[in-house]
N, C-alpha and C. Protein backbone atom coordinates (compact mmCIF):
# COMPACT_ATOMS: atom_id res chain seq x y z
N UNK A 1 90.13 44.03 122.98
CA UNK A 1 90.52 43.97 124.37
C UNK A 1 90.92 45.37 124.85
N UNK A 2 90.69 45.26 125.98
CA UNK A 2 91.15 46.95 126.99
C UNK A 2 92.45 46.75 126.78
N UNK A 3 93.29 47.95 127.27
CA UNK A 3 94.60 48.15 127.27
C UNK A 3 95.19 47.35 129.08
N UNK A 4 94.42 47.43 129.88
CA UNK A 4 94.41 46.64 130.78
C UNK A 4 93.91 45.14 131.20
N UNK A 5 93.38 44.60 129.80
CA UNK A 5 93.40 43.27 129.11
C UNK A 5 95.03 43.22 128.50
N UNK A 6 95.39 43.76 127.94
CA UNK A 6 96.68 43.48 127.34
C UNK A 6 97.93 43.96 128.39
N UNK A 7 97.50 44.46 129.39
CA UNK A 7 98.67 44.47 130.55
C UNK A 7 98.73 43.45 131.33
N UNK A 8 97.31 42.48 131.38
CA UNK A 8 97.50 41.48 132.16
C UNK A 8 97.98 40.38 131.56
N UNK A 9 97.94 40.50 130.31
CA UNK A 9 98.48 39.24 129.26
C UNK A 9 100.31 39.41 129.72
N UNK A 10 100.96 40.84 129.44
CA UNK A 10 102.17 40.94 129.35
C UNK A 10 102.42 40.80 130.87
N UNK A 11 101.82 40.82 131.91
CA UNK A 11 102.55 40.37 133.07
C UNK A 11 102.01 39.20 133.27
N UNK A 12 101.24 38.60 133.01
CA UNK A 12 101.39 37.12 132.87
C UNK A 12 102.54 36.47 132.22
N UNK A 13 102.76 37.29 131.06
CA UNK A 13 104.14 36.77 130.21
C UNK A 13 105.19 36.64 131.26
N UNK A 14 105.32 37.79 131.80
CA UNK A 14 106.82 38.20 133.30
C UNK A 14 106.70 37.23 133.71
N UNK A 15 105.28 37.44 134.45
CA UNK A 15 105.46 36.25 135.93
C UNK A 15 105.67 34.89 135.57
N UNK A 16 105.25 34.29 134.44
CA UNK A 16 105.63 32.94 133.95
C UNK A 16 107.20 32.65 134.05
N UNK A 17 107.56 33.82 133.06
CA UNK A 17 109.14 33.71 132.85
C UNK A 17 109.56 33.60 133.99
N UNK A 18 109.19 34.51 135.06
CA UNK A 18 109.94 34.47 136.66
C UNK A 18 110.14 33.38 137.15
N UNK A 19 108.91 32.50 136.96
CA UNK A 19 109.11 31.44 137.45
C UNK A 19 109.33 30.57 137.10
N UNK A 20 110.34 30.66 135.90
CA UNK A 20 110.33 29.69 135.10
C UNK A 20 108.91 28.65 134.37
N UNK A 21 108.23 29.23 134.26
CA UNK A 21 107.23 28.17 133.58
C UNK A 21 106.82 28.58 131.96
N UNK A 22 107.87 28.08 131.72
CA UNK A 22 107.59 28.68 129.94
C UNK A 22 106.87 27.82 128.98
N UNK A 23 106.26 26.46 129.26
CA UNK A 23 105.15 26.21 128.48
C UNK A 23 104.02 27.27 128.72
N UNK A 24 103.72 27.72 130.17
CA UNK A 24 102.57 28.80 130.32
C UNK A 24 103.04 29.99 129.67
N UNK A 25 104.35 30.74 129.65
CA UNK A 25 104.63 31.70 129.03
C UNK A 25 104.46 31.92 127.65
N UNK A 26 104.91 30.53 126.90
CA UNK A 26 104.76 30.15 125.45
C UNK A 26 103.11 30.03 125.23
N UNK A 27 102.07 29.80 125.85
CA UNK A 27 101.17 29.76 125.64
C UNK A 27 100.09 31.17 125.30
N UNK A 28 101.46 32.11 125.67
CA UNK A 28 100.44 33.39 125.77
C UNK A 28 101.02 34.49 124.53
N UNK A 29 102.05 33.74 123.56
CA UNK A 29 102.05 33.81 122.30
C UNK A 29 101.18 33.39 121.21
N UNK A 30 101.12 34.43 120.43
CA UNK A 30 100.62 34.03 119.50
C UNK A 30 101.39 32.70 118.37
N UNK A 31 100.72 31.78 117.37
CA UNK A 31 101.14 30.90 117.16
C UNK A 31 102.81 31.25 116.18
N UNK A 32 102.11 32.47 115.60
CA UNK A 32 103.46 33.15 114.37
C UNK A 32 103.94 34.68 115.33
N UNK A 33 103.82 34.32 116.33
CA UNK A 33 104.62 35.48 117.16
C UNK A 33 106.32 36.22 115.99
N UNK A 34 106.46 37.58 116.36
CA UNK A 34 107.55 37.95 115.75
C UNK A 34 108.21 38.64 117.14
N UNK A 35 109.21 38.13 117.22
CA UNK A 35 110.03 38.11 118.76
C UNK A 35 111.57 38.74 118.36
N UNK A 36 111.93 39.76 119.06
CA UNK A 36 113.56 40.50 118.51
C UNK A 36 114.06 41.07 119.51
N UNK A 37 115.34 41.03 119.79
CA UNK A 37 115.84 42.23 119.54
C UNK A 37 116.66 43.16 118.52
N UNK A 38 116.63 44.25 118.47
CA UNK A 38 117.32 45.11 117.45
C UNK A 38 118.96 44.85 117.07
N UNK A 39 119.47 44.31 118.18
CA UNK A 39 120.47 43.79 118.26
C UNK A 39 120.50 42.48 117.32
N UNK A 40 119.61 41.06 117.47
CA UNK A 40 119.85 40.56 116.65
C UNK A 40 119.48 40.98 115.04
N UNK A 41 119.45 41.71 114.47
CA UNK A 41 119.65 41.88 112.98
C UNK A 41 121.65 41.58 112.49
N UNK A 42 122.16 41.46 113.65
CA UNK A 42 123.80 41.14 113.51
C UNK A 42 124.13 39.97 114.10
N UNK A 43 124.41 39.22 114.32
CA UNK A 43 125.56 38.10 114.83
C UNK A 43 126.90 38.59 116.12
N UNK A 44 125.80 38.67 117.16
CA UNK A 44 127.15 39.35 118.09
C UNK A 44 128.04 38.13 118.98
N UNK A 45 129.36 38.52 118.66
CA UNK A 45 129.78 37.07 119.47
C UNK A 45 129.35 37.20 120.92
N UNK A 46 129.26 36.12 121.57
CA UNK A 46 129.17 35.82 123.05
C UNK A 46 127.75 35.59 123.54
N UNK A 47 126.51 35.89 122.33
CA UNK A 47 125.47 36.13 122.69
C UNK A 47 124.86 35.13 121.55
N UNK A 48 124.43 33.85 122.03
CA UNK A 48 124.37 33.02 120.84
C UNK A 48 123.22 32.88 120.87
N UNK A 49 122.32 33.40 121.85
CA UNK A 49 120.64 33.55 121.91
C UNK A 49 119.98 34.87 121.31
N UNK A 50 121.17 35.33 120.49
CA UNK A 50 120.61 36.57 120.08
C UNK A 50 120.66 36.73 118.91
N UNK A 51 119.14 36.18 118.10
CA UNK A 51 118.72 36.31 116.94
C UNK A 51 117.31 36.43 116.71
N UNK A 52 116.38 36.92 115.36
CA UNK A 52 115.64 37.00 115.86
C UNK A 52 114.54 35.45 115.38
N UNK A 53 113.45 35.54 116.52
CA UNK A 53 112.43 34.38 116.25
C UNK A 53 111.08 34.55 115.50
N UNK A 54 110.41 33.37 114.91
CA UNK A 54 109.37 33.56 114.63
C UNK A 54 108.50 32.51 114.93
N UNK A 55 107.62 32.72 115.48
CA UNK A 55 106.46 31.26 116.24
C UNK A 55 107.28 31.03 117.31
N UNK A 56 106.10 30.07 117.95
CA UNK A 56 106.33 29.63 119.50
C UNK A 56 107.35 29.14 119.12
N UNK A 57 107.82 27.82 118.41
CA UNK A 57 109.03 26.72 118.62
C UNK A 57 110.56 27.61 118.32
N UNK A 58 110.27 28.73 118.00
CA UNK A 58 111.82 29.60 117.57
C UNK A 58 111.99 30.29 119.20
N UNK A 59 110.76 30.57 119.63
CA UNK A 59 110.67 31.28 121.09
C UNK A 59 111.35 30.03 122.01
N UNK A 60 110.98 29.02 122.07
CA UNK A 60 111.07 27.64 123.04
C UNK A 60 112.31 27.47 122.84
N UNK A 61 113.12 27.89 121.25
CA UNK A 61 114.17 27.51 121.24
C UNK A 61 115.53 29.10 121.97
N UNK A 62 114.62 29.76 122.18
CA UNK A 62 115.21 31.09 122.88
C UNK A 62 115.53 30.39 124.26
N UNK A 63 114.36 30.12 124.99
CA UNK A 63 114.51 29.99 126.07
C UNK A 63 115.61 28.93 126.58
N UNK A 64 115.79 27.78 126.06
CA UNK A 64 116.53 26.74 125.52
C UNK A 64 117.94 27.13 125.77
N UNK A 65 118.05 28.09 124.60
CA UNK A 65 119.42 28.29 124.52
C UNK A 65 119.89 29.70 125.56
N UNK A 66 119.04 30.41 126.04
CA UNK A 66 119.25 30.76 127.48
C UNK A 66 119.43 30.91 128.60
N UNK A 67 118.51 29.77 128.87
CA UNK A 67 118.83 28.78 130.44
C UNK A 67 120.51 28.21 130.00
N UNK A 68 120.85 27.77 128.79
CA UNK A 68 121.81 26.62 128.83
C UNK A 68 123.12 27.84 128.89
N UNK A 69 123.14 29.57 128.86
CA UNK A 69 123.68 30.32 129.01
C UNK A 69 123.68 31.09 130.36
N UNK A 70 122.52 31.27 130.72
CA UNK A 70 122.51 32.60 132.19
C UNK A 70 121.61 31.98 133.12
N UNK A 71 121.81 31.87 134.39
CA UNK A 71 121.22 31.41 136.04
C UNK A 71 120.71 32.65 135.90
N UNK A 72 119.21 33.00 135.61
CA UNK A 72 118.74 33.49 136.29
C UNK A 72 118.34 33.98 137.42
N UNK A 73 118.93 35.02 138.30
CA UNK A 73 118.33 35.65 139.58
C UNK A 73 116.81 36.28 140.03
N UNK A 74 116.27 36.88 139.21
CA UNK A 74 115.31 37.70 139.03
C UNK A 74 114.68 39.05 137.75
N UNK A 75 114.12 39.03 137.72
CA UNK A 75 113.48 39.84 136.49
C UNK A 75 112.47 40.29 136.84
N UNK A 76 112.04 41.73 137.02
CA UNK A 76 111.12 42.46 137.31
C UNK A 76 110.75 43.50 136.41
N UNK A 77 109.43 43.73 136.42
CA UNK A 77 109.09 45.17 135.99
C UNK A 77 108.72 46.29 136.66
N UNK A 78 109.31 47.41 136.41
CA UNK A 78 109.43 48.61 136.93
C UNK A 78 108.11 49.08 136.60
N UNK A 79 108.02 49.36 135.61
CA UNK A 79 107.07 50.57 134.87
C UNK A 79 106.52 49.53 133.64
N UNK A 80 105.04 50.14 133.82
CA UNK A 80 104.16 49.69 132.44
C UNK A 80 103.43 50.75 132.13
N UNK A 81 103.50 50.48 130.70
CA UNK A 81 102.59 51.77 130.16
C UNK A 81 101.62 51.18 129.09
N UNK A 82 100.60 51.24 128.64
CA UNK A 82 99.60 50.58 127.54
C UNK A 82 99.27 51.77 126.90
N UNK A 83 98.98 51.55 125.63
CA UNK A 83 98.12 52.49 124.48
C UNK A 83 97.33 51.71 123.44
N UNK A 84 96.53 51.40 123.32
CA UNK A 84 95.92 50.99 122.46
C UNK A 84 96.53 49.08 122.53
N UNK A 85 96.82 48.57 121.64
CA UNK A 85 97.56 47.34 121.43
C UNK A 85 99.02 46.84 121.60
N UNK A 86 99.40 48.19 122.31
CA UNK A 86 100.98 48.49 122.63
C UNK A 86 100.95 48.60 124.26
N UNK A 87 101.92 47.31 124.57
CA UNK A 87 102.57 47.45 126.14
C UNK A 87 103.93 47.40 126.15
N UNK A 88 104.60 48.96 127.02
CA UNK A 88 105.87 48.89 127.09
C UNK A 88 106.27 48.62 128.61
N UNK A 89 107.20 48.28 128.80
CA UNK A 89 107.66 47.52 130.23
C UNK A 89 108.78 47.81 130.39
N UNK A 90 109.21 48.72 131.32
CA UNK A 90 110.61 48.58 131.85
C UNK A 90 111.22 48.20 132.64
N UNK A 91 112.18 47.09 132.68
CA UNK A 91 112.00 46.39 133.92
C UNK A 91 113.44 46.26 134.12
N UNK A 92 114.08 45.05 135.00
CA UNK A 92 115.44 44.77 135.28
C UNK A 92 115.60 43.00 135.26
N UNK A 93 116.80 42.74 135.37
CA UNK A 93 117.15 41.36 135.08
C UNK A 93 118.40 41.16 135.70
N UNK A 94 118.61 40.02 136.55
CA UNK A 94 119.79 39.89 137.18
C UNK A 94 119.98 38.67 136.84
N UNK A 95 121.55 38.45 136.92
CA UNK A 95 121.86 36.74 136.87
C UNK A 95 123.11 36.33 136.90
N UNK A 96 123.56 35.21 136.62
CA UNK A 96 125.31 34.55 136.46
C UNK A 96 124.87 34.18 135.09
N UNK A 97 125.91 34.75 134.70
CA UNK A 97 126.19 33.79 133.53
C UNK A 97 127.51 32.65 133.19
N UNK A 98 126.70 31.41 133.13
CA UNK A 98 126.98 30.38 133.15
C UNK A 98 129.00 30.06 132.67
N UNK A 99 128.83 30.26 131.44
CA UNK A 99 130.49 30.42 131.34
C UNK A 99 131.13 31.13 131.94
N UNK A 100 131.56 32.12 132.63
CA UNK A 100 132.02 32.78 133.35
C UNK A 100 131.98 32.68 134.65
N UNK A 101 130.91 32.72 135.39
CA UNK A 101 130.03 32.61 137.29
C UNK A 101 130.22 34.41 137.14
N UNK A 102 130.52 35.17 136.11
CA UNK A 102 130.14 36.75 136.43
C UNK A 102 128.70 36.94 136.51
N UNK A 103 128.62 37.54 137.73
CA UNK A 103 126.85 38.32 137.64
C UNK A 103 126.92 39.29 137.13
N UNK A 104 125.19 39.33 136.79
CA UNK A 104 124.86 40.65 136.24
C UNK A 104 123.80 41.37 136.77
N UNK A 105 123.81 42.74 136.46
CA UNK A 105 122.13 43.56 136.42
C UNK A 105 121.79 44.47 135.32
N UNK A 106 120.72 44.30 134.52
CA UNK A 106 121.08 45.41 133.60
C UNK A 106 119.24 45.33 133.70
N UNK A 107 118.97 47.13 132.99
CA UNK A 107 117.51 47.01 132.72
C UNK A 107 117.59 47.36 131.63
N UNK A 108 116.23 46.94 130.98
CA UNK A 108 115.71 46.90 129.92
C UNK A 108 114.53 47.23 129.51
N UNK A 109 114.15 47.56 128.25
CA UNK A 109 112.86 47.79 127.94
C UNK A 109 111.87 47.14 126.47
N UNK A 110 110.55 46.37 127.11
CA UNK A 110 110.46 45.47 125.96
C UNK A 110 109.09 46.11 125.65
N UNK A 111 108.94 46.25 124.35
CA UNK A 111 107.95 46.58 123.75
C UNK A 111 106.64 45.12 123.13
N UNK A 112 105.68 45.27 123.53
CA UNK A 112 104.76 43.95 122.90
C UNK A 112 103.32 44.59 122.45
N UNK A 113 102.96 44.11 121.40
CA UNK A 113 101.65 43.93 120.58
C UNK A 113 100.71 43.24 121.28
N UNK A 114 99.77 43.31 121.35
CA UNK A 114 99.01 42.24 122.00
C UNK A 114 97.89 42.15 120.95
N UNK A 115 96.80 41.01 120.55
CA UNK A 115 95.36 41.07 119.50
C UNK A 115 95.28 39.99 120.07
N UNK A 116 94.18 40.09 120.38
CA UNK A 116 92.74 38.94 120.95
C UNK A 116 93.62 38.27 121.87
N UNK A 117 94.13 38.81 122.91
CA UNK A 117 94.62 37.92 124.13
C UNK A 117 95.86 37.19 123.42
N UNK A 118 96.77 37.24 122.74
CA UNK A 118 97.89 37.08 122.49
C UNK A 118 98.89 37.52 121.84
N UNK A 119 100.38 37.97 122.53
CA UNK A 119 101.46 38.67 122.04
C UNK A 119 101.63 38.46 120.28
N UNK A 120 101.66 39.38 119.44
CA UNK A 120 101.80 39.00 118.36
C UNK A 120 103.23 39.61 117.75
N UNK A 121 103.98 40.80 118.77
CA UNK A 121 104.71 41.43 118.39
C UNK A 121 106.09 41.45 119.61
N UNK A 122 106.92 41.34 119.60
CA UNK A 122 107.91 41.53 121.28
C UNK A 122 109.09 42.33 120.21
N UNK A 123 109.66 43.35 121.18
CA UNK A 123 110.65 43.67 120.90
C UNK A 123 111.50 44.28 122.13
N UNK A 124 112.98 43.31 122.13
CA UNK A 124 113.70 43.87 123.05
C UNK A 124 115.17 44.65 123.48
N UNK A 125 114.91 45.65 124.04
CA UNK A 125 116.16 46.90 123.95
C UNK A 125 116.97 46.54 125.42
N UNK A 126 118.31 46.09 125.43
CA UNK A 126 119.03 46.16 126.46
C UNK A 126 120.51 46.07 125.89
N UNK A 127 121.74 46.33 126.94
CA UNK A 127 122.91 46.75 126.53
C UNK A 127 123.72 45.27 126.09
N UNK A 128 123.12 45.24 125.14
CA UNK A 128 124.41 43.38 124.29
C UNK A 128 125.69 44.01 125.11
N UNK A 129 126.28 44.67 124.54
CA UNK A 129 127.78 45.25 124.82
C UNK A 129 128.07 44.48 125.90
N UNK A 130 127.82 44.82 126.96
CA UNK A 130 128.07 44.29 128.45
C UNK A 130 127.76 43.07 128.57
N UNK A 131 126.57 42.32 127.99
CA UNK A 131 126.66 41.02 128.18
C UNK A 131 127.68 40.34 127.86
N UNK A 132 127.49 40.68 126.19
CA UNK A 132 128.67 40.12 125.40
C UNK A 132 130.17 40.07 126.29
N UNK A 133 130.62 40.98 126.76
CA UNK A 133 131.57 41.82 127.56
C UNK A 133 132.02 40.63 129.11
N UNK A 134 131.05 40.38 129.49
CA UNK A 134 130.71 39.68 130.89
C UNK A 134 130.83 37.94 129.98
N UNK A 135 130.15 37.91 128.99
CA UNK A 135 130.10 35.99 128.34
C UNK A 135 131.67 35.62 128.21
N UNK A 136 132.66 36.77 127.49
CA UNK A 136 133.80 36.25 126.98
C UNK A 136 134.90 36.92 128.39
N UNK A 137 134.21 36.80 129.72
CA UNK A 137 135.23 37.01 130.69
C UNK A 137 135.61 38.47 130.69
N UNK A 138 135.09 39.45 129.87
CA UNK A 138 135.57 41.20 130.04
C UNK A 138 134.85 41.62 131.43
């Protein structure tokens, strides 16, 4: 696939998520997807969706335990860049989170794999600190 084959896969991924439709989003994983952030290699309190997954049903169970944490506002991408089988995305994310009613905005940047029309790789960089920070009322 072009590198603009694999940009349309990863904003298909976005726009699903945006709109909430995550059987279509889940569909554009691969079946043994490897899904992270760097952050989960630890156990951070306040952030109980933050570990890492493997396959769709560990992903389904992300989303799961996300919705049942943060009202999503919006999530956009700023900037995309492709190289070869690599799409990076920098984008932003707003929301309430649910225990608290504190909003948020923070951006972030997610790195994804793409082979034969499906994500095989995600990795995501944003500030835990502050979430964490905002979940337990800081």
């Amino acid at each position: 696939m072009s590198e603009q084959d694999n940009i349309r896969v990863v904003e298909g991924l976005i726009a699903a998520i945006g709109k909430g439709q995550i059987p279509a989003a889940l569909e554009l994983l691969s079946p043994d997807v490897d899904s992270q952030s760097p952050a989960t290699r630890i156990e951070i309190p306040g952030i109980p969706w933050a570990k890492p997954r493997r396959g769709r049903a560990e992903v389904a169970a992300f989303f799961q335990e996300l919705a049942a944490a943060v009202e999503p506002a919006a999530m956009e991408a700023l900037v995309i860049t492709a190289q070869g089988d690599r799409v990076v995305v920098e984008g932003r994310n707003r929301g309430t989170l649910r225990s608290t009613g504190r909003s948020y905005e923070h951006d972030w940047v997610m790195v994804f794999t793409v082979r034969d029309g499906q994500i095989v790789r995600h990795r995501h960089y944003y500030d835990t600190y502050e979430i964490a920070q905002l979940m337990q009322g800081g």
